[in-house]
N, C-alpha and C. Protein backbone atom coordinates (compact mmCIF):
# COMPACT_ATOMS: atom_id res chain seq x y z
N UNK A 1 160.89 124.38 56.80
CA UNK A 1 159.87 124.03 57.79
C UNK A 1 160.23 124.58 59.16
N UNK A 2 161.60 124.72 59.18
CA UNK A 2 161.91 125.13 60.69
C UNK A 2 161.25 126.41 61.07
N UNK A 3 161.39 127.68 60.43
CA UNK A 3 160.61 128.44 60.59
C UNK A 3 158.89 128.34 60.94
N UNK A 4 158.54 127.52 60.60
CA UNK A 4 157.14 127.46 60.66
C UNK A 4 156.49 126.15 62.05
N UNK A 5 157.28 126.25 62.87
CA UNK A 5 157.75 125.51 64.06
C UNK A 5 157.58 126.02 64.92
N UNK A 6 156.64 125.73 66.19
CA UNK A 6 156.66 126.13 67.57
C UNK A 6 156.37 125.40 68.45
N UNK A 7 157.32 125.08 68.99
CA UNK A 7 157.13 123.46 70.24
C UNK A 7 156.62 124.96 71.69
N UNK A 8 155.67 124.32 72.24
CA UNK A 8 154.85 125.11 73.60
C UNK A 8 154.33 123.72 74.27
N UNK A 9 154.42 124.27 75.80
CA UNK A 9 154.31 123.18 76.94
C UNK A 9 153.14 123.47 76.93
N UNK A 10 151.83 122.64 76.31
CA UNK A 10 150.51 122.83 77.19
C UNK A 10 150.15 121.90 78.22
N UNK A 11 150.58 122.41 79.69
CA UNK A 11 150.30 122.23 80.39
C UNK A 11 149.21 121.80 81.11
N UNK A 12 148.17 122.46 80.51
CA UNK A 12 147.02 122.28 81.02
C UNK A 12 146.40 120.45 80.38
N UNK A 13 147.42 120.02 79.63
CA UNK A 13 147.51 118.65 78.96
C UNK A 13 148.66 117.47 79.42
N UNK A 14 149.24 118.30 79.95
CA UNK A 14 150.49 117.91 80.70
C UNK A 14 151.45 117.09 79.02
N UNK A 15 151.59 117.97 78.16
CA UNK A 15 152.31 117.48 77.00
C UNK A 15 152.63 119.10 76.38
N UNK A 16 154.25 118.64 75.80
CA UNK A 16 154.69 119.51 74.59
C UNK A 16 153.97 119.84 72.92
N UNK A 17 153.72 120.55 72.67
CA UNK A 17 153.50 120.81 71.75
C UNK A 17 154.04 121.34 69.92
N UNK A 18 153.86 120.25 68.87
CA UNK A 18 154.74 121.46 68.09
C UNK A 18 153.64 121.78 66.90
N UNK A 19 153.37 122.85 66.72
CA UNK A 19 152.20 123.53 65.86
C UNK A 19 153.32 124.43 64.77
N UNK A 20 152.16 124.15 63.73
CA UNK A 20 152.84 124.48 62.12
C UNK A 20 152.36 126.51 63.03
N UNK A 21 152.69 127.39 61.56
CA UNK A 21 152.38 128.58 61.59
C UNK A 21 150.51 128.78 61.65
N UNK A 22 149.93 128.08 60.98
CA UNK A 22 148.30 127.96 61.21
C UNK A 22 147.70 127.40 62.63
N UNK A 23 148.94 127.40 63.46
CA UNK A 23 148.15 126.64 64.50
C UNK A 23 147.77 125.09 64.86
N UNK A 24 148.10 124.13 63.89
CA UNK A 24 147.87 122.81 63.42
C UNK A 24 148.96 122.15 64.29
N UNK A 25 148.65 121.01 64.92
CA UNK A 25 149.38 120.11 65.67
C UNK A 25 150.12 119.57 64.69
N UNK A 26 151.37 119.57 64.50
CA UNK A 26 152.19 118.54 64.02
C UNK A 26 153.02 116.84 64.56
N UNK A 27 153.04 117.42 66.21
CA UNK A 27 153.38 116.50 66.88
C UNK A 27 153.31 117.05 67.92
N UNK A 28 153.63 115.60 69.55
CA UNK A 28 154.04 116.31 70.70
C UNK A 28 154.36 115.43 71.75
N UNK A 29 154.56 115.15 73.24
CA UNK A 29 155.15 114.29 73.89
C UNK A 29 154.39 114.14 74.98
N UNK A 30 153.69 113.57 75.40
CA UNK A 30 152.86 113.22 76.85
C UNK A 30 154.14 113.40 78.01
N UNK A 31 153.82 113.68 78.72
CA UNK A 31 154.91 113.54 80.41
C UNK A 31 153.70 113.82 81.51
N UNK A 32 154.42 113.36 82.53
CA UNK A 32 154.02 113.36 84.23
C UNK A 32 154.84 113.96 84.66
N UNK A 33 154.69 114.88 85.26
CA UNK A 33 155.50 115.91 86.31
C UNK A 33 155.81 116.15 87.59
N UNK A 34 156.59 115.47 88.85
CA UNK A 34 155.90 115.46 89.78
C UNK A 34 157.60 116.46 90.50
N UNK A 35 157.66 116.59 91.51
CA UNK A 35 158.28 117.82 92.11
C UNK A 35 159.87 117.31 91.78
N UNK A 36 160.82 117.82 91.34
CA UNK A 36 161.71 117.46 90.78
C UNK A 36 162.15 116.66 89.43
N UNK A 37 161.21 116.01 89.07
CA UNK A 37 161.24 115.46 87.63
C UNK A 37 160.28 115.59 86.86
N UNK A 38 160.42 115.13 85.84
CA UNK A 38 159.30 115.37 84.64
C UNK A 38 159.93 113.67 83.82
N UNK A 39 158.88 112.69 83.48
CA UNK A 39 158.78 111.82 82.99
C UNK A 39 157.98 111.82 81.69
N UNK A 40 159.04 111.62 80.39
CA UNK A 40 158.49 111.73 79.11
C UNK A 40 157.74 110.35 78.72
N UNK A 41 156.42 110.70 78.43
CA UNK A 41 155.74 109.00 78.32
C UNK A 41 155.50 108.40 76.55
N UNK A 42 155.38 109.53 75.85
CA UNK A 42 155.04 109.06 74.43
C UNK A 42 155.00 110.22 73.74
N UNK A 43 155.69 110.01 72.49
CA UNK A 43 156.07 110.96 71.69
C UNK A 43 155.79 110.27 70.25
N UNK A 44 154.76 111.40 69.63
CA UNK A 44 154.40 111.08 68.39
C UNK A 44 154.09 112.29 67.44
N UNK A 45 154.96 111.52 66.71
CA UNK A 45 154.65 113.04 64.84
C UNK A 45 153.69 112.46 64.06
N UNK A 46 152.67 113.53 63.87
CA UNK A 46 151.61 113.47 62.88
C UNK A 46 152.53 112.77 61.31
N UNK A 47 151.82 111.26 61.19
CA UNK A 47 152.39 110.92 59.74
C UNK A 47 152.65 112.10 58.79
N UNK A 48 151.79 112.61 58.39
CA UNK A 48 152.64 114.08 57.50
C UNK A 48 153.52 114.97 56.88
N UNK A 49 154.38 114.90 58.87
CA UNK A 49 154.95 115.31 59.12
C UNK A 49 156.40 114.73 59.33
N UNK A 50 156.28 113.53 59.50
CA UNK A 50 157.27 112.54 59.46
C UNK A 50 158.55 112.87 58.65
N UNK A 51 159.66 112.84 59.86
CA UNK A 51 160.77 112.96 59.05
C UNK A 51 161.35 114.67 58.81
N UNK A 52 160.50 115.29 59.02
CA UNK A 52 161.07 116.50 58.88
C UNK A 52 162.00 117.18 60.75
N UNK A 53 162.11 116.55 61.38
CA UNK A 53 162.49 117.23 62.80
C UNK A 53 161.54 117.38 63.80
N UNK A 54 160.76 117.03 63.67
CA UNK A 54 159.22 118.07 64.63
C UNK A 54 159.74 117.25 65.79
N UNK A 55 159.76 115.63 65.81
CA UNK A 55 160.06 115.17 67.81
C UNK A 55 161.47 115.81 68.10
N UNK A 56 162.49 115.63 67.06
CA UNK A 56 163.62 116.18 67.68
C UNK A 56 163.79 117.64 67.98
N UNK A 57 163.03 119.17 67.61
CA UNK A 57 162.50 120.18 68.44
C UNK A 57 161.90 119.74 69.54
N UNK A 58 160.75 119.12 69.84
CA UNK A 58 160.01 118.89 70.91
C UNK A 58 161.17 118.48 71.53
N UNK A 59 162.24 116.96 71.38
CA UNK A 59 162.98 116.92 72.54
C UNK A 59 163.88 117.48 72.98
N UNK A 60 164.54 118.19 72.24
CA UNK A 60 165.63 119.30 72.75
C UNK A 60 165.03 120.82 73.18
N UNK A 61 163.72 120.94 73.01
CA UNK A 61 163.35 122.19 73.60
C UNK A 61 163.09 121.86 75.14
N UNK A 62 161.83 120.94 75.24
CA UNK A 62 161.85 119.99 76.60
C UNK A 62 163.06 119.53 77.34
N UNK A 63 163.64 118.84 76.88
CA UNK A 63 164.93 118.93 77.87
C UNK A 63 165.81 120.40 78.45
N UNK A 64 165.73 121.05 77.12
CA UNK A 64 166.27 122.34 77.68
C UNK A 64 166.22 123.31 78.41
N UNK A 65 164.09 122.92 78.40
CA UNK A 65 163.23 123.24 79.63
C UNK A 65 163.18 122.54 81.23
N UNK A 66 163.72 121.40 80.82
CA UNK A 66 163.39 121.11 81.90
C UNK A 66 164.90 120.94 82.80
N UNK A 67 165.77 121.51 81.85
CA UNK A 67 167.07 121.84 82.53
C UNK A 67 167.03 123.24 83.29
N UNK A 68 166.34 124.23 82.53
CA UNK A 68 166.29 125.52 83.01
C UNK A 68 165.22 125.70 84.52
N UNK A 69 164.63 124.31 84.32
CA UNK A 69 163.37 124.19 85.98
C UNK A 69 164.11 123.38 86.79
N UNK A 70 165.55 122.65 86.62
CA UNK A 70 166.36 121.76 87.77
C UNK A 70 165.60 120.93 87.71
N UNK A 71 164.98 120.43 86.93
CA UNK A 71 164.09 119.20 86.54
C UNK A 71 165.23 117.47 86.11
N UNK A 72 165.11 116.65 86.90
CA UNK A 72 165.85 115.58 86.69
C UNK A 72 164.57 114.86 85.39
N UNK A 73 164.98 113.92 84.54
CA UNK A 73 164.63 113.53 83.42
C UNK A 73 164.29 112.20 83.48
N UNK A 74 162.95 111.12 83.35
CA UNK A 74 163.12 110.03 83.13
C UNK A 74 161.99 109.45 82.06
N UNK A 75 163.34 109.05 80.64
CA UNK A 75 163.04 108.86 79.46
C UNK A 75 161.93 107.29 79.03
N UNK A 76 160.92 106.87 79.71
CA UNK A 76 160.14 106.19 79.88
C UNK A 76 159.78 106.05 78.23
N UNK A 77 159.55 106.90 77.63
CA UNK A 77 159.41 107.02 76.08
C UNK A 77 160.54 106.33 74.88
N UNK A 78 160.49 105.26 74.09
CA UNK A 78 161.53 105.12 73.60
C UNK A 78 162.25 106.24 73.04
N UNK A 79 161.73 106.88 72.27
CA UNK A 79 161.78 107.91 71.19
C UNK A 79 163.15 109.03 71.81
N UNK A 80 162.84 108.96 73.42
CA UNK A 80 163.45 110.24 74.32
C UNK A 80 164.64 109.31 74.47
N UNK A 81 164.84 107.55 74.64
CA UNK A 81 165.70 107.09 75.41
C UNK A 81 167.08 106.81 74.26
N UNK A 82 166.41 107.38 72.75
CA UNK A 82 167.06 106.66 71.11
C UNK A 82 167.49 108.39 71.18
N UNK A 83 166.62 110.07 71.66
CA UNK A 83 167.43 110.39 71.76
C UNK A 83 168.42 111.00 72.51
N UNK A 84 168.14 110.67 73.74
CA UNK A 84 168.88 110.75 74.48
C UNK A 84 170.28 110.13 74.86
N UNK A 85 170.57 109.28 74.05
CA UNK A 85 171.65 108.25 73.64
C UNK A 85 172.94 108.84 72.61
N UNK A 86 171.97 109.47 71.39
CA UNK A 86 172.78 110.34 70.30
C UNK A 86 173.06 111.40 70.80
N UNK A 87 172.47 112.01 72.03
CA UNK A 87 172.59 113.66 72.48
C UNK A 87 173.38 113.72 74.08
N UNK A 88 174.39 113.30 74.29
CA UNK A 88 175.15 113.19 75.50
C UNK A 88 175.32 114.61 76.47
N UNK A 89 175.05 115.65 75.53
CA UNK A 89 174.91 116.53 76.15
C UNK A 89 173.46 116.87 77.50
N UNK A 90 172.87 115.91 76.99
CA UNK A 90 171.65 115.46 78.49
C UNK A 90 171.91 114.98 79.22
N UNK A 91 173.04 114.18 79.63
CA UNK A 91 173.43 112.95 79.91
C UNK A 91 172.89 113.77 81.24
N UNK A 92 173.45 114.59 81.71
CA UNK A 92 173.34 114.86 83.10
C UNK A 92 171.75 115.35 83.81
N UNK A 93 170.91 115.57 82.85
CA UNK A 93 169.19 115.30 83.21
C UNK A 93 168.92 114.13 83.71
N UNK A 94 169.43 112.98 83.14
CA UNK A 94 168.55 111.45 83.33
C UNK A 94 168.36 111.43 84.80
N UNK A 95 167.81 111.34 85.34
CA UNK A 95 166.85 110.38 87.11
C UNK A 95 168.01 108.86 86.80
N UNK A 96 168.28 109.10 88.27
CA UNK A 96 168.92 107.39 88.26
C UNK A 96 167.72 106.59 88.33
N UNK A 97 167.91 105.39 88.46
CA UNK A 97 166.89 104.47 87.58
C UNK A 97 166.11 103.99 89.58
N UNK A 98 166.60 104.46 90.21
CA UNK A 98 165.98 104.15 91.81
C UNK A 98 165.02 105.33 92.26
N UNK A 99 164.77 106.43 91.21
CA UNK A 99 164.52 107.53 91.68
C UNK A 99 162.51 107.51 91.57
């Protein structure tokens, strides 16, 4: 399935995207963006699809994006905060909690 995987920021939705090879939504993550951070609000995989990886692409592409924009991170989403917990290598994205 990995091959047939493409997480894309549509923006114009203000959410990540991950579409099979046909183009078909498999899953994706709502956020708010405002000048220095990006706040992940809800993240959901098409039942279907369940279980195969699709949020965990979406969240490690997104974070990786939003490391490469100096984007600070605040995981408002459980989904981002369960994995952002297992993935310490983000640690240093998170927004302190005053921000």
């Amino acid at each position: 399935m990995d091959n047939e995987l493409t997480v894309v920021d549509a923006k114009e939705q203000n959410r990540y995207e991950a579409r099979d090879a046909n183009g078909g939504l498999m899953g994706f993550v709502d956020y708010r963006r405002t000048e220095g951070l990006i706040t992940f609000l809800h993240a959901e995989t098409l039942p279907e699809y369940q279980g195969h990886g699709v949020a965990g692409r979406i969240a490690s592409q997104s974070l990786d994006e939003a490391r490469q924009a100096g984007l600070q991170v605040r995981p408002a989403c459980p989904y981002y905060q369960q994995y952002l917990e297992k993935h310490p290598e983000y640690a240093d994205l998170v927004a302190e909690a005053g921000r």
